[in-house]
PDB file of N, CA and C in Angstrom:
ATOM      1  N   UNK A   1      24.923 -35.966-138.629  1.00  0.00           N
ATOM      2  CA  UNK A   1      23.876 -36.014-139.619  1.00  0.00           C
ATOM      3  C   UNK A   1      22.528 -36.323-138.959  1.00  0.00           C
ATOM      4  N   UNK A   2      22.507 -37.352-138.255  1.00  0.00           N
ATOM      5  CA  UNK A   2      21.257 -37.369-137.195  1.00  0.00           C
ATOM      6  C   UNK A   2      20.850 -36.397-136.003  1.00  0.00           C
ATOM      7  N   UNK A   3      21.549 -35.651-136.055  1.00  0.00           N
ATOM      8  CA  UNK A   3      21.158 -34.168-134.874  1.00  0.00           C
ATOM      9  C   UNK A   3      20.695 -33.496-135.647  1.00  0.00           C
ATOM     10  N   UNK A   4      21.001 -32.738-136.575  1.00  0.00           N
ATOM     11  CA  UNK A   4      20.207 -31.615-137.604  1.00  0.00           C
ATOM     12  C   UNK A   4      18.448 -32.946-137.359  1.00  0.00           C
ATOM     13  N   UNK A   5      18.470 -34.003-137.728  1.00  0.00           N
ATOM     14  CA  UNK A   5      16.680 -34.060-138.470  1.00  0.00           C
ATOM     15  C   UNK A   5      16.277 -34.475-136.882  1.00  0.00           C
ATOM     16  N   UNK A   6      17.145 -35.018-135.749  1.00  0.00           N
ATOM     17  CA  UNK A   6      16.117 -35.114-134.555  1.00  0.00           C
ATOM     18  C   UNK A   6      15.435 -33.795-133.969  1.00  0.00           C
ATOM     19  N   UNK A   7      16.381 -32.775-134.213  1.00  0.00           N
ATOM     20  CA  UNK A   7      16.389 -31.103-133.807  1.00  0.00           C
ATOM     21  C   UNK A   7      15.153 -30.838-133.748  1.00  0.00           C
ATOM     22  N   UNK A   8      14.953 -31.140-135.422  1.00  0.00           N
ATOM     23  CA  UNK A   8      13.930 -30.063-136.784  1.00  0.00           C
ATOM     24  C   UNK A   8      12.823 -31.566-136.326  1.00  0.00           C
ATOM     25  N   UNK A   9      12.771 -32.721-135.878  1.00  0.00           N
ATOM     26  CA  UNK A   9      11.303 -33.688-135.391  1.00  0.00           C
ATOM     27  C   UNK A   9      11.221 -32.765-133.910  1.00  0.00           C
ATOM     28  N   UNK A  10      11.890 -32.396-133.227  1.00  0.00           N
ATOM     29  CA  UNK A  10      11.721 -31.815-131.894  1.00  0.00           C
ATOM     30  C   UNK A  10      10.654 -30.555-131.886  1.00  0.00           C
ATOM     31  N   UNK A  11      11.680 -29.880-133.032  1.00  0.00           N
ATOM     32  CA  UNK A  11      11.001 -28.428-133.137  1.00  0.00           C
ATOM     33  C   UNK A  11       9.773 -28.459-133.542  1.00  0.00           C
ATOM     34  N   UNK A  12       9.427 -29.732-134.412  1.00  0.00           N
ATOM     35  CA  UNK A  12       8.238 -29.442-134.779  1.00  0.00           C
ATOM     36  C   UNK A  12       7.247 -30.020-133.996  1.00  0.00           C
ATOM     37  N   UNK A  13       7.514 -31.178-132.955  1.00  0.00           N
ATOM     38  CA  UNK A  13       6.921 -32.056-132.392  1.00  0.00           C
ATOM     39  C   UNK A  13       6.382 -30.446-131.111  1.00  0.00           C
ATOM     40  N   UNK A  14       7.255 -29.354-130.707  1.00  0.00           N
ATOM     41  CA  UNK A  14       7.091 -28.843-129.659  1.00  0.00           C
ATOM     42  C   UNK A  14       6.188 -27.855-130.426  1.00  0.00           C
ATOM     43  N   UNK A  15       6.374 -26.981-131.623  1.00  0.00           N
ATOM     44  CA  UNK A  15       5.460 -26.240-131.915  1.00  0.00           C
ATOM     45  C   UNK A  15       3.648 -26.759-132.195  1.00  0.00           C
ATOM     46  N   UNK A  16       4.076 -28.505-132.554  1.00  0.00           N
ATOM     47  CA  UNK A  16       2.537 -28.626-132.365  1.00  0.00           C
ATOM     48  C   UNK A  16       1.835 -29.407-131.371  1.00  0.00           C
ATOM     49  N   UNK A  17       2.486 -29.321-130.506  1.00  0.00           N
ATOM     50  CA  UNK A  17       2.072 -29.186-128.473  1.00  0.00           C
ATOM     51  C   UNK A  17       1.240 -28.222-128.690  1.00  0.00           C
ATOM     52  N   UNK A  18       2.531 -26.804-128.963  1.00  0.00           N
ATOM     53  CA  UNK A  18       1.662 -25.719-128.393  1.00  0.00           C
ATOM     54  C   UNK A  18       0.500 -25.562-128.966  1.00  0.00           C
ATOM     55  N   UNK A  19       0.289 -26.016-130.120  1.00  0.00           N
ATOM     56  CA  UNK A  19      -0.906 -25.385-131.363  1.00  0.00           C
ATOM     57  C   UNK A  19      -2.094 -26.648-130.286  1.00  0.00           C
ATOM     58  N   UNK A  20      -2.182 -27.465-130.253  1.00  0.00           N
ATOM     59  CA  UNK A  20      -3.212 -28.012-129.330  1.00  0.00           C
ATOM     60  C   UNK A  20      -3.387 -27.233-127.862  1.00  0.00           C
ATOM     61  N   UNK A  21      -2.265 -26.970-127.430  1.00  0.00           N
ATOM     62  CA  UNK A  21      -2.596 -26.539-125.934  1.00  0.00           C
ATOM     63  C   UNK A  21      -3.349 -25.250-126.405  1.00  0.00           C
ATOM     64  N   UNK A  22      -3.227 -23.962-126.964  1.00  0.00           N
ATOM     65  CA  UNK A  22      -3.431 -23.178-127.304  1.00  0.00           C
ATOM     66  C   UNK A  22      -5.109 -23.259-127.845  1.00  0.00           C
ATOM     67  N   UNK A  23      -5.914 -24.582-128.430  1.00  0.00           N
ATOM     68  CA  UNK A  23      -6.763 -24.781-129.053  1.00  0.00           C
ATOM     69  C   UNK A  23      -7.588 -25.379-127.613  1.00  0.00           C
ATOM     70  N   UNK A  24      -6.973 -25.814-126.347  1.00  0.00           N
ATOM     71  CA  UNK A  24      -7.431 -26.702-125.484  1.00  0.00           C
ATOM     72  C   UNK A  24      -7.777 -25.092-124.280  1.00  0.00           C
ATOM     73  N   UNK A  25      -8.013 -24.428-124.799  1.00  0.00           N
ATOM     74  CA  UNK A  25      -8.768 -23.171-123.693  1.00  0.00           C
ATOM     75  C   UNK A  25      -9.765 -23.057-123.653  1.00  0.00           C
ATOM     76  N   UNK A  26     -10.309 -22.616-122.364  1.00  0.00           N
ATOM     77  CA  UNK A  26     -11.903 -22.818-122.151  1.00  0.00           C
ATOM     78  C   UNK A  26     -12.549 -21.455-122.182  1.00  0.00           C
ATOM     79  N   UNK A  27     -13.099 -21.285-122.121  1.00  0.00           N
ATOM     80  CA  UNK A  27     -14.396 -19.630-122.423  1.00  0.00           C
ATOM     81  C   UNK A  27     -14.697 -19.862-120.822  1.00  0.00           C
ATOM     82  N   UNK A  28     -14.299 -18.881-120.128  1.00  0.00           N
ATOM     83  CA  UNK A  28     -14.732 -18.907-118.407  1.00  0.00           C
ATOM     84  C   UNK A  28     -17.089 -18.933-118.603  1.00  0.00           C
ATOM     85  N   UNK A  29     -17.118 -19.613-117.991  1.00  0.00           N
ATOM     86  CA  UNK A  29     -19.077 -19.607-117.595  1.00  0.00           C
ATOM     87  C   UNK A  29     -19.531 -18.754-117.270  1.00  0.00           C
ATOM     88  N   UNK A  30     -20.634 -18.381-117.163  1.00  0.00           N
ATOM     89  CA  UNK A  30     -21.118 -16.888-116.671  1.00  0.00           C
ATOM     90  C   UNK A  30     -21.207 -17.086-115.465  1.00  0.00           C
ATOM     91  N   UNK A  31     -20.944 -17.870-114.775  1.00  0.00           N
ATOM     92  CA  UNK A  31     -20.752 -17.419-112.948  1.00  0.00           C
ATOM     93  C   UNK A  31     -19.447 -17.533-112.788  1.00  0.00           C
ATOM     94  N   UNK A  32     -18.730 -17.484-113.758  1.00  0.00           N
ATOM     95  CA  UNK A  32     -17.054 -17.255-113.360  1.00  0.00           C
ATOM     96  C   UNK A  32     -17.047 -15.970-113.742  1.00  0.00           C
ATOM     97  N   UNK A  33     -17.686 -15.504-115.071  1.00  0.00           N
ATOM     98  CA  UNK A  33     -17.125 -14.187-115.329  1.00  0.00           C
ATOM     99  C   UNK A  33     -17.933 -13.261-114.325  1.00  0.00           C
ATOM    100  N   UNK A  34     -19.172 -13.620-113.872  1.00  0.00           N
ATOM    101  CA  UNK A  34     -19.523 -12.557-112.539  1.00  0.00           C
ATOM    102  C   UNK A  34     -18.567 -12.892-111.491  1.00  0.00           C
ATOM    103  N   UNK A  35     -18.304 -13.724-111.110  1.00  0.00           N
ATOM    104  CA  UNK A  35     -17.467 -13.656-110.142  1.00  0.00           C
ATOM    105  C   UNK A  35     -16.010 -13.308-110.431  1.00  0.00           C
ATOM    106  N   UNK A  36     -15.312 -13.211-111.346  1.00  0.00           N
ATOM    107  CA  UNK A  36     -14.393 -12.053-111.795  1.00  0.00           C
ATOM    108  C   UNK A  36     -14.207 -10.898-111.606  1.00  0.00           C
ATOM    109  N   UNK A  37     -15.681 -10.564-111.559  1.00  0.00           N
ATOM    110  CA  UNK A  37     -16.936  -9.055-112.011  1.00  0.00           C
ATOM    111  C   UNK A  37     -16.789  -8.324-110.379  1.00  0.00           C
ATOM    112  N   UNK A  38     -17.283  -9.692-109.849  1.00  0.00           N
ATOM    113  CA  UNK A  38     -17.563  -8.921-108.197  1.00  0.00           C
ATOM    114  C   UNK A  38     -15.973  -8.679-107.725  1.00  0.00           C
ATOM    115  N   UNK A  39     -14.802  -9.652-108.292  1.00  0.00           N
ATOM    116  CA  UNK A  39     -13.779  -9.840-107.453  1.00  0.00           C
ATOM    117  C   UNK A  39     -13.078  -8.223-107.806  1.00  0.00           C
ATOM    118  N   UNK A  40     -13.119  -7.870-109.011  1.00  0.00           N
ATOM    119  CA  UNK A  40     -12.885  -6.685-109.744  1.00  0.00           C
ATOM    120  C   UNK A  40     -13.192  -5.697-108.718  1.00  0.00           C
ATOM    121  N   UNK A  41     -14.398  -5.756-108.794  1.00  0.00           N
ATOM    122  CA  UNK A  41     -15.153  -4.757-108.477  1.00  0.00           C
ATOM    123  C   UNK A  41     -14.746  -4.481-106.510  1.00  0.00           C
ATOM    124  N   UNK A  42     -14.505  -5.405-106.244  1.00  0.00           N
ATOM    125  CA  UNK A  42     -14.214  -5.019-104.472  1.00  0.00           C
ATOM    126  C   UNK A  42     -12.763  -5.032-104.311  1.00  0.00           C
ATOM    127  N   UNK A  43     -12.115  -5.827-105.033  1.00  0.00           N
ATOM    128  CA  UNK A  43     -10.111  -4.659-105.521  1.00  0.00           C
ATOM    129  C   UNK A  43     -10.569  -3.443-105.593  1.00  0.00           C
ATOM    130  N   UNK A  44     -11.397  -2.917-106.499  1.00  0.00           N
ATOM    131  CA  UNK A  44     -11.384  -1.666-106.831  1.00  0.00           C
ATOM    132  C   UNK A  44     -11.676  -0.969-105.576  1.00  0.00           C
ATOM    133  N   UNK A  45     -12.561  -1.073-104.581  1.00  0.00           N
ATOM    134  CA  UNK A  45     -13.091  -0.767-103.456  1.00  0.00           C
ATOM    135  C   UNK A  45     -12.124  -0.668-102.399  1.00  0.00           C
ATOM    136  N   UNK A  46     -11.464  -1.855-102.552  1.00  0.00           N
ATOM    137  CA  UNK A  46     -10.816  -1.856-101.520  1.00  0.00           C
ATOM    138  C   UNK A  46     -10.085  -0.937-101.150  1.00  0.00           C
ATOM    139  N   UNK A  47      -8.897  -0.613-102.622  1.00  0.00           N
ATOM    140  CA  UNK A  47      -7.853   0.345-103.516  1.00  0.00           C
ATOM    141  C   UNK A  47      -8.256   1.579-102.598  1.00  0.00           C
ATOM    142  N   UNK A  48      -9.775   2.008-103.679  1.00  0.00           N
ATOM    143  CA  UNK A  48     -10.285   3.349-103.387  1.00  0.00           C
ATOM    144  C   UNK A  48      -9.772   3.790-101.588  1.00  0.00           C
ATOM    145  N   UNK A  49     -10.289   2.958-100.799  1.00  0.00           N
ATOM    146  CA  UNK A  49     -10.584   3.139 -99.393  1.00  0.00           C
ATOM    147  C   UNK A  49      -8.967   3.248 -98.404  1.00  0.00           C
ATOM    148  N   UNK A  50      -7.996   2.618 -99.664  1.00  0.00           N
ATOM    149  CA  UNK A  50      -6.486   2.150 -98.837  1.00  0.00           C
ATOM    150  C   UNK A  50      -6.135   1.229 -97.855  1.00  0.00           C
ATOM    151  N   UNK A  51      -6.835   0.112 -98.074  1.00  0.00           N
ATOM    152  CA  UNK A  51      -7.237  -0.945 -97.341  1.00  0.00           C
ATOM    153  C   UNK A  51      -5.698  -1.797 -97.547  1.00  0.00           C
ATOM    154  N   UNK A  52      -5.084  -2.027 -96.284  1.00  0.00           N
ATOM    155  CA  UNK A  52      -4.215  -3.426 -96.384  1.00  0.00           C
ATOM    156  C   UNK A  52      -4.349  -4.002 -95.631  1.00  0.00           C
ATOM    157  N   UNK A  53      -3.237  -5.475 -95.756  1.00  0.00           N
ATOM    158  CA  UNK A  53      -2.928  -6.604 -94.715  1.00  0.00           C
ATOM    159  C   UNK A  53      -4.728  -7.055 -94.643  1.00  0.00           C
ATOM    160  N   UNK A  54      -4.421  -7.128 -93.245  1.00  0.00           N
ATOM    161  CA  UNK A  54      -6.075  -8.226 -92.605  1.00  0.00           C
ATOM    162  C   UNK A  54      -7.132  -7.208 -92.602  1.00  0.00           C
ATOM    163  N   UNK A  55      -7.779  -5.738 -92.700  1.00  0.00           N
ATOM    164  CA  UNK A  55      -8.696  -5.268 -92.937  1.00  0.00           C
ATOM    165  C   UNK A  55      -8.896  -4.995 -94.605  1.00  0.00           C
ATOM    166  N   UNK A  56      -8.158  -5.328 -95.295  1.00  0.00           N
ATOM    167  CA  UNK A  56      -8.530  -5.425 -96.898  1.00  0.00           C
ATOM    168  C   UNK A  56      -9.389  -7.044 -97.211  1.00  0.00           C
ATOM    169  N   UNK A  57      -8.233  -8.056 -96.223  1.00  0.00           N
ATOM    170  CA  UNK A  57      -9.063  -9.112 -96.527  1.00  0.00           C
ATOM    171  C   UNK A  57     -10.026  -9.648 -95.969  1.00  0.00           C
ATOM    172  N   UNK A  58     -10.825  -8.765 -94.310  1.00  0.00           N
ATOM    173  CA  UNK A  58     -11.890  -8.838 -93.951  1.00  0.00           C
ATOM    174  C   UNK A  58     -13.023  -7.671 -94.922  1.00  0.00           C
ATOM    175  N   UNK A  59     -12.447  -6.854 -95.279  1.00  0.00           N
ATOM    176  CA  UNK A  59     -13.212  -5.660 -96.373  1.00  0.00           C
ATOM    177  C   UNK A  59     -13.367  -7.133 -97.648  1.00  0.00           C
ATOM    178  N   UNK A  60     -12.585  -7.597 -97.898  1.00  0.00           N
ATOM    179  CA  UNK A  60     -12.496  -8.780 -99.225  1.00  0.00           C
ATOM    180  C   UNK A  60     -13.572  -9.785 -99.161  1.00  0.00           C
ATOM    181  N   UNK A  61     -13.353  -9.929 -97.924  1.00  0.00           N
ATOM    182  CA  UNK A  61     -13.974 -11.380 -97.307  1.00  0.00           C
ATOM    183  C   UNK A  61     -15.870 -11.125 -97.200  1.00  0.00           C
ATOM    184  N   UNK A  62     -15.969  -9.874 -96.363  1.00  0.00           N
ATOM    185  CA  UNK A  62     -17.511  -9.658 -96.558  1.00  0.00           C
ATOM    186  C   UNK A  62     -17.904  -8.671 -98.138  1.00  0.00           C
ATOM    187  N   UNK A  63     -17.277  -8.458 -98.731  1.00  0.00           N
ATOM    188  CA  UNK A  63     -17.652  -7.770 -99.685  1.00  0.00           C
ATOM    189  C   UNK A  63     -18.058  -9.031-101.084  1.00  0.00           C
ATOM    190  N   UNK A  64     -17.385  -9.371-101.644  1.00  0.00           N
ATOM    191  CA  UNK A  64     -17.543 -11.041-102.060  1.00  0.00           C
ATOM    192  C   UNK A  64     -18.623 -11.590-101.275  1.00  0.00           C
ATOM    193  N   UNK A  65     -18.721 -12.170-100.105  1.00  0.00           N
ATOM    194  CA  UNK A  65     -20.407 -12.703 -99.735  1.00  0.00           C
ATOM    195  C   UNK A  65     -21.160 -11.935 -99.215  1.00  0.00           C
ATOM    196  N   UNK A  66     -21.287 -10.936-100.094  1.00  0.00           N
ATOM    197  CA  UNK A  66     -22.220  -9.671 -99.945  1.00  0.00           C
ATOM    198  C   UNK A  66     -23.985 -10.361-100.607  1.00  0.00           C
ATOM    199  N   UNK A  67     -23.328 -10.314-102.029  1.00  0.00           N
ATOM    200  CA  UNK A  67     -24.283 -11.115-102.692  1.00  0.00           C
ATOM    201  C   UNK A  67     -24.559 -12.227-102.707  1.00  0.00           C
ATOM    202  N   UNK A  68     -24.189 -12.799-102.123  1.00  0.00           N
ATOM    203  CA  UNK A  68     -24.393 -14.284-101.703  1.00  0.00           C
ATOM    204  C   UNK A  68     -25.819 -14.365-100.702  1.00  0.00           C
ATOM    205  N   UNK A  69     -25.301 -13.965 -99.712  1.00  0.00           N
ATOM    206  CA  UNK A  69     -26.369 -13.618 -98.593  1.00  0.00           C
ATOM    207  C   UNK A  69     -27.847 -12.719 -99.222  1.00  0.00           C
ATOM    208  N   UNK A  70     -27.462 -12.264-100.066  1.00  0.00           N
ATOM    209  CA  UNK A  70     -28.560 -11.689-100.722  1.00  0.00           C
ATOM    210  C   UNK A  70     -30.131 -12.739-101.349  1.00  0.00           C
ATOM    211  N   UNK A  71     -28.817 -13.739-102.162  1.00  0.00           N
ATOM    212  CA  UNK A  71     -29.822 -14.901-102.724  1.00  0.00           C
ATOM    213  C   UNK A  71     -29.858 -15.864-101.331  1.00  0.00           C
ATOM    214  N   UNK A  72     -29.473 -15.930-100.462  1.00  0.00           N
ATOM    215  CA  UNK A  72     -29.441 -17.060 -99.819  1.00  0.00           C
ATOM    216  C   UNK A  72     -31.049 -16.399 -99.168  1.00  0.00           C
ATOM    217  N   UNK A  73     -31.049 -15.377 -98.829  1.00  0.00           N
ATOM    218  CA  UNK A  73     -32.532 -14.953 -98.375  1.00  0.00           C
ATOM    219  C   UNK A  73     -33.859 -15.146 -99.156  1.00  0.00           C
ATOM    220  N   UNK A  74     -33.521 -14.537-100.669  1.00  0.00           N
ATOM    221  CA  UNK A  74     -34.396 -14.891-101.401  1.00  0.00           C
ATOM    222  C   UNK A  74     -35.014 -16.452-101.323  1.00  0.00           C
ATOM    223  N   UNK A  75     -34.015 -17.024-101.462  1.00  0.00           N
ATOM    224  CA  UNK A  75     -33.857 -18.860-101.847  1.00  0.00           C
ATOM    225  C   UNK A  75     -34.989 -19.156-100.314  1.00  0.00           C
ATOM    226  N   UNK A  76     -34.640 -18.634 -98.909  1.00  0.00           N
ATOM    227  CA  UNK A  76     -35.348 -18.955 -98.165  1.00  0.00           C
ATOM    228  C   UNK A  76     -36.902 -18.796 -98.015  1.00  0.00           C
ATOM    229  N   UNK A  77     -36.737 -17.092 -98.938  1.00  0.00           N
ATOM    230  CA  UNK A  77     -38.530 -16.926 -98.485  1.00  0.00           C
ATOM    231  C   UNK A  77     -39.060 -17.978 -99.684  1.00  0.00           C
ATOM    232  N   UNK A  78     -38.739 -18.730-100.755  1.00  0.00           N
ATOM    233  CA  UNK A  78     -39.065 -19.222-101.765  1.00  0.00           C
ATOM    234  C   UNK A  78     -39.346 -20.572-100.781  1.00  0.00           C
ATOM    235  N   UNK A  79     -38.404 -21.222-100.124  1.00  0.00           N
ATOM    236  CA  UNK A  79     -38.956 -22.044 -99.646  1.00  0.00           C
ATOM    237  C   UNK A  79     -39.575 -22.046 -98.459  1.00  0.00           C
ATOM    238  N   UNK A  80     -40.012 -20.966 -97.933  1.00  0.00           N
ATOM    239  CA  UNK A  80     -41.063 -20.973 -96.612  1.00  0.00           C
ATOM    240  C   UNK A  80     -42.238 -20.790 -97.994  1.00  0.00           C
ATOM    241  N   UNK A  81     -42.487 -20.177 -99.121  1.00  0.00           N
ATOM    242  CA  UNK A  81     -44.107 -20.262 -99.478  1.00  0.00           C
ATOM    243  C   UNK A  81     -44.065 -21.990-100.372  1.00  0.00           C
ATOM    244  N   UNK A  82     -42.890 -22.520-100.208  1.00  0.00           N
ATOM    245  CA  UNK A  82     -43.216 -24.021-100.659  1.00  0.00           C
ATOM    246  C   UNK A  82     -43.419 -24.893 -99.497  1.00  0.00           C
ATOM    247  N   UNK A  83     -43.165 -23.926 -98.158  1.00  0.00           N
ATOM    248  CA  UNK A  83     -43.445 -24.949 -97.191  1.00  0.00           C
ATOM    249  C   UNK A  83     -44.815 -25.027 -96.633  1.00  0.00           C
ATOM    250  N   UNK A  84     -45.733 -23.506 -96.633  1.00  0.00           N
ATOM    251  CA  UNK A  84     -46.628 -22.888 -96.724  1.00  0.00           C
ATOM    252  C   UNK A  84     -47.693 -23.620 -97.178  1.00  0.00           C
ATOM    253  N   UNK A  85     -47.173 -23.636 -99.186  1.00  0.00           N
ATOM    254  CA  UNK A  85     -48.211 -24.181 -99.442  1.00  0.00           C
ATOM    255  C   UNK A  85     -48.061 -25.711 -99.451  1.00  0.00           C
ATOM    256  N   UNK A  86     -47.583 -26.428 -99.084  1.00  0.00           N
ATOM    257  CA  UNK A  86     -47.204 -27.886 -99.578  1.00  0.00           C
ATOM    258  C   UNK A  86     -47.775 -28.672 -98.321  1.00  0.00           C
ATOM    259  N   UNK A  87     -48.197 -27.583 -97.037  1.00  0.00           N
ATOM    260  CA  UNK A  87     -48.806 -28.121 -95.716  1.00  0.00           C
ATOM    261  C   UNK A  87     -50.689 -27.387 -96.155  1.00  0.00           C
ATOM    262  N   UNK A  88     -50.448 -26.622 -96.876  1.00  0.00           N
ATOM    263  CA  UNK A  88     -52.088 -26.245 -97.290  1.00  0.00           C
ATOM    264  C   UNK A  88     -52.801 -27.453 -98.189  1.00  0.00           C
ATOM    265  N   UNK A  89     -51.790 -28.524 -99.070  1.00  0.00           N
ATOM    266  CA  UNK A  89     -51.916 -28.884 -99.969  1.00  0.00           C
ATOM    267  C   UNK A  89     -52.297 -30.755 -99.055  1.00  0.00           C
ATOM    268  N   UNK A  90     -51.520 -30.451 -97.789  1.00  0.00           N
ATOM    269  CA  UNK A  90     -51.595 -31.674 -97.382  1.00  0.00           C
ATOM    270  C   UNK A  90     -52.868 -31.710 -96.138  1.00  0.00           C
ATOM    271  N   UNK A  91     -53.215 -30.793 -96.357  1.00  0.00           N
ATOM    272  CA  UNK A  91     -54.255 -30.895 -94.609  1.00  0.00           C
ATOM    273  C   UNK A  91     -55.931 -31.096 -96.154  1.00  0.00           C
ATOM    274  N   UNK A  92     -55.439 -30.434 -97.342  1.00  0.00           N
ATOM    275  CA  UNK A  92     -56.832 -30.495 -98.135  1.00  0.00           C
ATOM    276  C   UNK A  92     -56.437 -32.057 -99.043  1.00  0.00           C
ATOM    277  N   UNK A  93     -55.351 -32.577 -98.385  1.00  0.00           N
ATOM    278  CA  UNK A  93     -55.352 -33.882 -98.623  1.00  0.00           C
ATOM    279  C   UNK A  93     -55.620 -34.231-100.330  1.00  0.00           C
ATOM    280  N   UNK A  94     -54.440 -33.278-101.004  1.00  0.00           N
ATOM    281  CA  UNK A  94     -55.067 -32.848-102.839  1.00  0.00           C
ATOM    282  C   UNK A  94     -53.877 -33.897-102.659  1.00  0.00           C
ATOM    283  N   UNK A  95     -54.257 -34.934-104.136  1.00  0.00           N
ATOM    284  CA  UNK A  95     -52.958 -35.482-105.112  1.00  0.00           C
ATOM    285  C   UNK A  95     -53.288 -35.569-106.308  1.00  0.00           C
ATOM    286  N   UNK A  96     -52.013 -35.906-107.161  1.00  0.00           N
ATOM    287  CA  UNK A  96     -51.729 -35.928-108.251  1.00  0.00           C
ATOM    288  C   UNK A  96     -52.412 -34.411-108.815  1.00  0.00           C
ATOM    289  N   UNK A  97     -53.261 -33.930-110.568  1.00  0.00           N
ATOM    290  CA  UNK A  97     -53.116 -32.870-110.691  1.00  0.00           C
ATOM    291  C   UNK A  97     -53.945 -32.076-110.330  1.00  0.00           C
ATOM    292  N   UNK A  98     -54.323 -32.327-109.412  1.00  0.00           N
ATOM    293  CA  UNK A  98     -54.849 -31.064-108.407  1.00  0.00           C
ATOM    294  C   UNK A  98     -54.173 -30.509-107.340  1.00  0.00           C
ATOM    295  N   UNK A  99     -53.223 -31.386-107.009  1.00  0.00           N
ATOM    296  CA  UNK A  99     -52.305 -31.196-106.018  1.00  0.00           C
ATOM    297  C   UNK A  99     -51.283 -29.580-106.902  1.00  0.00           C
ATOM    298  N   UNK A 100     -50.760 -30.197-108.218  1.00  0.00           N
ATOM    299  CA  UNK A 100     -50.374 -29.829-108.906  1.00  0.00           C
ATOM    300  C   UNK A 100     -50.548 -28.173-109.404  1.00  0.00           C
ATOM    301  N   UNK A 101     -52.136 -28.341-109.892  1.00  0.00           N
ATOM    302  CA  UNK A 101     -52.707 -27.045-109.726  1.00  0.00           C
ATOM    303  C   UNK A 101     -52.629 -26.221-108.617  1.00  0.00           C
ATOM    304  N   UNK A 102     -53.183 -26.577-107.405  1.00  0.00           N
ATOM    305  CA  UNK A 102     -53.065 -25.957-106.139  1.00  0.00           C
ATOM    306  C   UNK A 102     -51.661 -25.429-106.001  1.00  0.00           C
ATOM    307  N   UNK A 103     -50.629 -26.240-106.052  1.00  0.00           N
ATOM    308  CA  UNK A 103     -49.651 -25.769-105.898  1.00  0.00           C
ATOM    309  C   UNK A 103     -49.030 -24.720-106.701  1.00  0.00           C
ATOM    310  N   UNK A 104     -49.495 -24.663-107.845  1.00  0.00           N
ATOM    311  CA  UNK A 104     -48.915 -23.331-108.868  1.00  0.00           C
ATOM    312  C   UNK A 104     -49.638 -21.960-108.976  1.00  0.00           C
ATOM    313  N   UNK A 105     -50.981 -22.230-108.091  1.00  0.00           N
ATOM    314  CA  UNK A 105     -51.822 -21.229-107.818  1.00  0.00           C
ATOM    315  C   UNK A 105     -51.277 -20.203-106.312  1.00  0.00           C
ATOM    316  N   UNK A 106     -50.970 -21.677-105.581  1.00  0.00           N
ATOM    317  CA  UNK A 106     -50.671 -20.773-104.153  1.00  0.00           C
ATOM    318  C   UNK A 106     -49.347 -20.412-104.248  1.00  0.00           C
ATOM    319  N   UNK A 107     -48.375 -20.316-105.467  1.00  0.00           N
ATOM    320  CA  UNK A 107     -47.103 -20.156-104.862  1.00  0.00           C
ATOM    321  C   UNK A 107     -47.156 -18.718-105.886  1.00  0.00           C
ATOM    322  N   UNK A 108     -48.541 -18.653-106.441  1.00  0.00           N
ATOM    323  CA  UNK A 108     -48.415 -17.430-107.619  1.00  0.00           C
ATOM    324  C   UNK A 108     -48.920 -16.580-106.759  1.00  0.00           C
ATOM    325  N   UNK A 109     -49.909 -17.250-106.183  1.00  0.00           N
ATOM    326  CA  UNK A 109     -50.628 -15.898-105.058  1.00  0.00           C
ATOM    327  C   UNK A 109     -49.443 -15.375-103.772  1.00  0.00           C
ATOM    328  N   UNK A 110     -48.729 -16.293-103.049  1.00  0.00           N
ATOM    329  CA  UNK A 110     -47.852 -16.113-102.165  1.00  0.00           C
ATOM    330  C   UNK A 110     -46.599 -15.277-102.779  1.00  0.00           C
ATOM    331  N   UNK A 111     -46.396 -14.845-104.255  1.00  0.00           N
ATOM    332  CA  UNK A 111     -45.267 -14.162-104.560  1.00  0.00           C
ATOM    333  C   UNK A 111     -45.290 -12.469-104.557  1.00  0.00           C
TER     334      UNK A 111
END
């Protein structure tokens, strides 16, 4: 008589696990779903070309920090015109908001 109602507390105790786990999923971020995007996208490449073993995953390996290296350049020239101007800003010996100004002028002109 006590096995039938522990069963039917089990069954129900396990179906509403799942109903939380099921409610506990996350929406991937938009730099997961690009990076999904790129990972997609250089399988597909790879496929096309008949790439296996260790030249699929050196084809894998630079294809993935393809774009990487892309921003990592950008990111640099951004900070050579903050280095640019931030030594223009210090030889004319500017602070507070003139410093300020100067600085949003020369990094508009340097772009």
């Amino acid at each position: 008589m006590r096995l039938p109602i522990l069963l039917s507390l089990l069954a129900t105790l396990c179906l509403g696990g799942n109903a939380l786990a099921a409610d506990a999923t996350k929406t991937p971020s938009a730099a997961q779903t690009a990076q999904r995007q790129k990972m997609t996208d250089c399988n597909q490449q790879a496929t096309t070309q008949s790439l296996k073993g260790d030249e699929r995953k050196t084809f894998m390996s630079h294809c993935l920090k393809a774009e990487t290296q892309t921003n990592d350049k950008a990111l640099s020239t951004q900070q050579n015109k903050m280095k640019t101007c931030n030594a223009d800003a210090a030889k004319k010996e500017l602070k507070g908001d003139a410093r300020k100004t100067f600085m949003s002028e020369c990094l508009k002109k340097a772009a």
